[in-house]
Protein backbone atom coordinates (compact mmCIF):
# COMPACT_ATOMS: atom_id res chain seq x y z
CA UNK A 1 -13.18 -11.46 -12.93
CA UNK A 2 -12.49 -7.81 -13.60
CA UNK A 3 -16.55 -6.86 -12.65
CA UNK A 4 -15.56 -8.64 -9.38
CA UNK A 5 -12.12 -6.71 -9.21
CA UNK A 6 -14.24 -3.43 -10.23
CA UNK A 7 -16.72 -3.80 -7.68
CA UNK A 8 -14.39 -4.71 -4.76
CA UNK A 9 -12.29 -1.65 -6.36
CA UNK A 10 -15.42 0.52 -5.65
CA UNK A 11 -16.04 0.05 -2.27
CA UNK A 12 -12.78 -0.28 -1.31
CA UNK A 13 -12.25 3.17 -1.95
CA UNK A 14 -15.57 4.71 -0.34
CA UNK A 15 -14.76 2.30 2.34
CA UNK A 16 -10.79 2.61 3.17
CA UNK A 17 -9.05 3.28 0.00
CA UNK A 18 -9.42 7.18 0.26
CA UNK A 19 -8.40 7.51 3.48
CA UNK A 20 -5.41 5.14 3.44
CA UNK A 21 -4.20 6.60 0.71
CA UNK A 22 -4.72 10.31 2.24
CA UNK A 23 -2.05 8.87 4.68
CA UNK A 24 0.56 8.09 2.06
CA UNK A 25 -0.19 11.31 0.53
CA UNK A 26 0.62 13.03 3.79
CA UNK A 27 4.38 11.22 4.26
CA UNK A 28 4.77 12.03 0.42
CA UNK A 29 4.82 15.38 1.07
CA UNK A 30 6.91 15.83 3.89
CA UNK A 31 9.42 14.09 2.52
CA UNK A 32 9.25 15.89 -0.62
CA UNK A 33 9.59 19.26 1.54
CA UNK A 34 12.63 17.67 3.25
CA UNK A 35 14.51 17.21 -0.33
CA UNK A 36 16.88 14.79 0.70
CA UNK A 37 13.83 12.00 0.97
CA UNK A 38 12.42 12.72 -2.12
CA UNK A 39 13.00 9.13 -3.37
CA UNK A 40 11.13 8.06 -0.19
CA UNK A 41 8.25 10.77 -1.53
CA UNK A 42 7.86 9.15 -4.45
CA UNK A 43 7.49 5.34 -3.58
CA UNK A 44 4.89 6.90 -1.33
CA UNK A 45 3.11 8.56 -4.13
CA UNK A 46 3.17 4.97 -5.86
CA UNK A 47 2.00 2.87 -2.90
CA UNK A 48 -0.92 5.85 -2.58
CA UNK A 49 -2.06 4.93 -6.13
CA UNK A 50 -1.66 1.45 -5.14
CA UNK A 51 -3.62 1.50 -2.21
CA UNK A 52 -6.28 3.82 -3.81
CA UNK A 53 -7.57 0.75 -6.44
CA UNK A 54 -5.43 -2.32 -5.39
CA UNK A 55 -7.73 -5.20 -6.45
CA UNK A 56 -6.52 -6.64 -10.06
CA UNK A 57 -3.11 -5.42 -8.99
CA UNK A 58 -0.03 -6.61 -6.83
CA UNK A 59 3.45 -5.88 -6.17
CA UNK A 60 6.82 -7.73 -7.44
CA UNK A 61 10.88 -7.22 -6.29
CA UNK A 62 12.05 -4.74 -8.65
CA UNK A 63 15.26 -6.63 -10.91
CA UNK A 64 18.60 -4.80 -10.12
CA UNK A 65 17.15 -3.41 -6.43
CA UNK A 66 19.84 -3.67 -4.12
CA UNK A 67 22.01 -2.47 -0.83
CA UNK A 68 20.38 0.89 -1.33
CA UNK A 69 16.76 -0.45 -1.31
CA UNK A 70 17.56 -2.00 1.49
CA UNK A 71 19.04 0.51 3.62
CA UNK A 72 16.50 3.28 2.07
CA UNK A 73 13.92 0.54 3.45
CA UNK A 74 14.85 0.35 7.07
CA UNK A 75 14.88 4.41 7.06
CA UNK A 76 11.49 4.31 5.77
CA UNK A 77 10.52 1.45 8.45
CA UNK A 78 12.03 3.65 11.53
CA UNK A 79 10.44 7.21 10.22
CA UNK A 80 7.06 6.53 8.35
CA UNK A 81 6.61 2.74 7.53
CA UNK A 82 5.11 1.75 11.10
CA UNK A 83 2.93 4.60 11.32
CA UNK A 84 1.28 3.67 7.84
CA UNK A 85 1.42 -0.22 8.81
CA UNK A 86 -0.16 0.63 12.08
CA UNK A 87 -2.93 2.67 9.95
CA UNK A 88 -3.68 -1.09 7.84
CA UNK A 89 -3.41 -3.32 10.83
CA UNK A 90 -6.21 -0.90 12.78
CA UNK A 91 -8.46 -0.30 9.61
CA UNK A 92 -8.40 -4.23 9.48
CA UNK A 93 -9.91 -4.69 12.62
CA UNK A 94 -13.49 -3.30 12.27
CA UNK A 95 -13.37 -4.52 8.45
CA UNK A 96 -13.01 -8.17 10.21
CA UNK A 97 -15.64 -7.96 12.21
CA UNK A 98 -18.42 -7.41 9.79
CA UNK A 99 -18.93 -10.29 7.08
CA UNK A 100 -18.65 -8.39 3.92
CA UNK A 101 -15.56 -6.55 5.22
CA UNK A 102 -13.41 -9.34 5.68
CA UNK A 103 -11.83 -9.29 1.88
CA UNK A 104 -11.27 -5.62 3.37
CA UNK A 105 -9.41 -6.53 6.45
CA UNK A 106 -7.47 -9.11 4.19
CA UNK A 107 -6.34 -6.85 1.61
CA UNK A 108 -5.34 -4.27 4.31
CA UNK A 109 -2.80 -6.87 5.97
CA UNK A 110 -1.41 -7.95 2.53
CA UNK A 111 -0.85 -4.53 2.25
CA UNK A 112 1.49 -3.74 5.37
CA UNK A 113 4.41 -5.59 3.63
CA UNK A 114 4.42 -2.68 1.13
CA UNK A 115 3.95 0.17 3.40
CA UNK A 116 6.80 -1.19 5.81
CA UNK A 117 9.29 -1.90 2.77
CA UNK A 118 8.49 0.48 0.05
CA UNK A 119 11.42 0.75 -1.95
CA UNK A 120 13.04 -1.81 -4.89
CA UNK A 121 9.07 -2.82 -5.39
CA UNK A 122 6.83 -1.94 -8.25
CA UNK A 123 3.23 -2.70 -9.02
CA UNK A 124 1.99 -4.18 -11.76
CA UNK A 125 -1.40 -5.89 -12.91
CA UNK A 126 -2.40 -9.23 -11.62
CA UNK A 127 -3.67 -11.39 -13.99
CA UNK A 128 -5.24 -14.04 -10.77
CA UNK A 129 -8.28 -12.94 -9.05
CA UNK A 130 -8.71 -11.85 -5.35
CA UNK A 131 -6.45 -13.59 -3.12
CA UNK A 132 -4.35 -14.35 -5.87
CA UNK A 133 -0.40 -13.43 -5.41
């Protein structure tokens, strides 16, 4: 299972990885040049790594996140989160279309959840395979 995860790693990045995660790079920095969203910077940074190899990986509540993930989230949502959600749900489209883009297009809508509500989440390793949760 972790050839399989490799390989799907692989072309996910030459295919959409880089430039997805060019995106989160981008709202990284501007909110680390606006200071007061640095937290928001650096959940960015960590969704970028995520999004640059996410196969063999997957996301989980963070114990002890609370009102302040929350409000931090629907910040995020309203300035940056629907612009990178909107980047998954079009790079999903064309991936759909083609037959060996479609575990693509699937991993780019599980990954909207993440980029709309960034904060209070972590990544770690998934021990399931592909499609696992």
């Amino acid at each position: 299972m972790k050839v399989f995860n490799l390989l799907l790693n692989i072309l996910w990045l030459l295919f959409c990885g880089i430039w997805l995660s060019i995106g989160y790079l981008i709202a990284a920095l501007i909110c680390f040049v606006l200071i007061i969203t640095i937290p928001f910077g650096v959940a960015s940074l960590r969704i970028a790594g995520f999004v640059l190899w996410p196969f063999g990986r997957t996301t989980v509540e963070r114990p002890g996140a609370g009102a302040g993930s929350v409000v931090g989230n629907v910040v995020w949502v309203i300035f940056a989160g629907w612009w990178l959600a909107l980047g998954h749900l079009i790079t999903s489209i064309p991936l759909f279309l083609s037959v060996i883009g479609i575990p693509f297009g699937w991993a780019n809508l599980k990954l909207i959840p993440i980029s709309l509500m960034p904060l209070g989440r972590e990544v770690v390793r998934s021990d399931q395979g592909f499609g696992g949760r």
